[in-house]
Protein backbone atom coordinates (compact mmCIF):
# COMPACT_ATOMS: atom_id res chain seq x y z
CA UNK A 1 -6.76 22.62 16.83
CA UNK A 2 -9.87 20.76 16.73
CA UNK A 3 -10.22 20.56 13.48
CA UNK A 4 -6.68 19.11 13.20
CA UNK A 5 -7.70 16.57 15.91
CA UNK A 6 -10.93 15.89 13.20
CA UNK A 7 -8.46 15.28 10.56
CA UNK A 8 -6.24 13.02 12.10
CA UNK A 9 -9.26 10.91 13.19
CA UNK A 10 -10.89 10.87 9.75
CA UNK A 11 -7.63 9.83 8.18
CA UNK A 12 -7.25 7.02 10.55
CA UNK A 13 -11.03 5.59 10.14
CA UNK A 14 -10.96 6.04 6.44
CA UNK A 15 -8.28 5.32 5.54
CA UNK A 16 -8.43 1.85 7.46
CA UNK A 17 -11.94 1.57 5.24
CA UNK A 18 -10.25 2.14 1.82
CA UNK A 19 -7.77 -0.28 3.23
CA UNK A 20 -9.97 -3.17 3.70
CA UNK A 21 -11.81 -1.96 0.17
CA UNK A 22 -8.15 -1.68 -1.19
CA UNK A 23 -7.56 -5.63 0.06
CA UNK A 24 -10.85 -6.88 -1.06
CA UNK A 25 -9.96 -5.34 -4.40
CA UNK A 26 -7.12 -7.12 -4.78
CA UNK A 27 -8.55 -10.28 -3.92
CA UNK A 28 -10.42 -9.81 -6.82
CA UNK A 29 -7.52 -8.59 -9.00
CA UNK A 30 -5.89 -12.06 -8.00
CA UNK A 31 -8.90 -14.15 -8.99
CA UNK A 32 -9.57 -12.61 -12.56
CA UNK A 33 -5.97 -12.71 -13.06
CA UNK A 34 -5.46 -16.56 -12.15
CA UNK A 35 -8.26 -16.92 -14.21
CA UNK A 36 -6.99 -15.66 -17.36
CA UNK A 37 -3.71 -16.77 -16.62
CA UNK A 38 -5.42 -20.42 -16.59
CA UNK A 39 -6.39 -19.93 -20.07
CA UNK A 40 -2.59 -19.72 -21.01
CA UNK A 41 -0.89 -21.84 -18.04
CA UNK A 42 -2.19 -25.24 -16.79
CA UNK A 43 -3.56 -25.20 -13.39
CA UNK A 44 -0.80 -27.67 -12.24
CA UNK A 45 2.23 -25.35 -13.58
CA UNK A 46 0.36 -22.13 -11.72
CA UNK A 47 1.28 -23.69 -8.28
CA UNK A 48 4.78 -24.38 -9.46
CA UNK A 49 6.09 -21.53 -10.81
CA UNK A 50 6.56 -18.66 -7.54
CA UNK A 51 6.82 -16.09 -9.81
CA UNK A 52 3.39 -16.04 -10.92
CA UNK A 53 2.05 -14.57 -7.54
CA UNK A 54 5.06 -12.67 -7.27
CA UNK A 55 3.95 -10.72 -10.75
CA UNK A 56 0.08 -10.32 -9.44
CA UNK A 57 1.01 -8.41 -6.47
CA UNK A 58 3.54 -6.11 -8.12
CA UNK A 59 1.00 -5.77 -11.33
CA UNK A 60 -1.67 -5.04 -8.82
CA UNK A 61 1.13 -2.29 -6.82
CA UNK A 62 1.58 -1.01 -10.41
CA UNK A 63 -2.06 -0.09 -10.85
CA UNK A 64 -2.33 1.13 -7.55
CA UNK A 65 0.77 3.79 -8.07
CA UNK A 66 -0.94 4.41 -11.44
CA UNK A 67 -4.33 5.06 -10.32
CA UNK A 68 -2.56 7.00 -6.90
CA UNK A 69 -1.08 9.45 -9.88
CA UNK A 70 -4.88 10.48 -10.89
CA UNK A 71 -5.96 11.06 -7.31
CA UNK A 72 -2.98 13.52 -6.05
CA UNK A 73 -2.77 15.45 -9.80
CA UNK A 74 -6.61 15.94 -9.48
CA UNK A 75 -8.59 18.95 -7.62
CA UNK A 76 -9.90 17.03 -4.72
CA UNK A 77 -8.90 18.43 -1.29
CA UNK A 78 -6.26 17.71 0.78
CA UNK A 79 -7.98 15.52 3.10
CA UNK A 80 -9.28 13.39 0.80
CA UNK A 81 -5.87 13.06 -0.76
CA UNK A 82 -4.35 12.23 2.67
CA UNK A 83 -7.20 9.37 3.14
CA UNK A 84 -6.77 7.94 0.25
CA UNK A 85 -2.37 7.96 0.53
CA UNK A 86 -3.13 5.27 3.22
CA UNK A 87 -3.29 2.80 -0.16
CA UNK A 88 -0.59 3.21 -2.21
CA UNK A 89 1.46 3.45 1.08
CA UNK A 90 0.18 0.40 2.31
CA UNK A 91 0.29 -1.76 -0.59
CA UNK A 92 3.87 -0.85 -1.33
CA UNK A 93 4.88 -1.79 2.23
CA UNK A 94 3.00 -4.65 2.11
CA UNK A 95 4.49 -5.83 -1.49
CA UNK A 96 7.72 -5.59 -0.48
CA UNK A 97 6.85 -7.86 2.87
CA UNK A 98 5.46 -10.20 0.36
CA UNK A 99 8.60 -10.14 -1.98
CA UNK A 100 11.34 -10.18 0.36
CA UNK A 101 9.57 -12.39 3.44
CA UNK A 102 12.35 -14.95 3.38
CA UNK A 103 14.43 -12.42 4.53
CA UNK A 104 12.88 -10.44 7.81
CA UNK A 105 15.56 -7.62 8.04
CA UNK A 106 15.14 -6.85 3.92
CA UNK A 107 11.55 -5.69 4.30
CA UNK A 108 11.92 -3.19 6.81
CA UNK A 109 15.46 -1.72 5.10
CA UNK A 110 13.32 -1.68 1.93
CA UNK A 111 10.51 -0.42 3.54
CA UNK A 112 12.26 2.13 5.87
CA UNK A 113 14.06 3.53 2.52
CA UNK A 114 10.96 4.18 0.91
CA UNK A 115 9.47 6.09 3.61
CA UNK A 116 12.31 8.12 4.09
CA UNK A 117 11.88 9.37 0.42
CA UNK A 118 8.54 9.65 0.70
CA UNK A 119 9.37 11.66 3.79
CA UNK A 120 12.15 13.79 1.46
CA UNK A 121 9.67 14.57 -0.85
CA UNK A 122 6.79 15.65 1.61
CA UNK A 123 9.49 17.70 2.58
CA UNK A 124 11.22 19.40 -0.13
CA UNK A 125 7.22 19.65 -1.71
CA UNK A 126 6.77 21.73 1.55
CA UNK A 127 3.29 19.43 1.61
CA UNK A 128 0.69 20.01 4.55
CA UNK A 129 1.50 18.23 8.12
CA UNK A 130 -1.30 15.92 7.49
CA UNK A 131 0.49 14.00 4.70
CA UNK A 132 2.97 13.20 7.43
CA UNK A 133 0.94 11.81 9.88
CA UNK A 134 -0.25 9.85 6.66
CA UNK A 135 2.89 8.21 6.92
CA UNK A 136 3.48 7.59 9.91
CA UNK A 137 0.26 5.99 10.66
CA UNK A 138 0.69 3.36 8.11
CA UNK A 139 4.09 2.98 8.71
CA UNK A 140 4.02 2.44 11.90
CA UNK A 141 0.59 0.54 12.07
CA UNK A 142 2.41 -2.09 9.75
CA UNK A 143 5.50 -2.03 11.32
CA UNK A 144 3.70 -2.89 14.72
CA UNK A 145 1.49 -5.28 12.81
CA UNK A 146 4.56 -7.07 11.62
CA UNK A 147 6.53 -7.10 14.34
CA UNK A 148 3.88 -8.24 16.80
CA UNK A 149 3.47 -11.50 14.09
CA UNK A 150 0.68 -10.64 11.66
CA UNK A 151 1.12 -12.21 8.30
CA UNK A 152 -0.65 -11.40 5.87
């Protein structure tokens, strides 16, 4: 039981420190990729077109899902794994916020579908509870975030 109780804990401290890691790195993603899109694109047409942004943050999604692919096929343990699910979770909820903001209720169908498969696969993988509380946790973290008016 304690250990469990350890678990939970070290899931939620973590995986709020690869979070703000995960952010930071994306930041960075951004700024190397406005700045070899500004080889291309004049500066001027950047702020004009919306879809530029839009393709950074699914690009950077993308490479998150990618990298998330190497981290759950490899041998590390299942804690680690369940730390480190806090990312792609995240970022996916938070890229569709991004892409659908105009429309509040979108986001949280979108985003309510996707954990619900996620949940559906957890399941029919028979995977260990702490994957769950994964989950939850960030689902619920950044449905509470949203809801009481954080923007990102």
């Amino acid at each position: 039981m304690f250990r469990n109780v350890l678990s939970a804990l070290a899931v939620a401290v973590f995986g709020l420190v690869l979070l703000n890691l995960t952010f930071l790195v994306d930041y960075l993603f951004h700024t190397l990729a406005l700045w070899a899109l500004g080889f291309f694109v004049p500066t001027s047409l950047m702020g004009e077109c919306r879809w530029i942004p839009l393709l950074m943050h699914i690009s950077f999604a993308a490479a998150i899902i990618l990298f998330s692919f190497v981290v759950f096929k490899s041998k590390l343990g299942t804690l680690l794994k369940a730390i480190y699910m806090t990312v792609p979770l995240a970022v996916i909820f938070v890229t569709l916020g991004i892409m659908f903001y105009q429309w509040p209720v979108v986001p949280f169908m979108l985003s309510i579908s996707f954990g619900l498969l996620v949940l559906y696969y957890l399941y029919r993988a028979k995977q260990p509870w702490i994957y769950y509380y994964t989950l939850f946790l960030v689902g619920l973290s950044l449905a509470a975030f949203t809801l009481l008016g954080g923007e990102i």
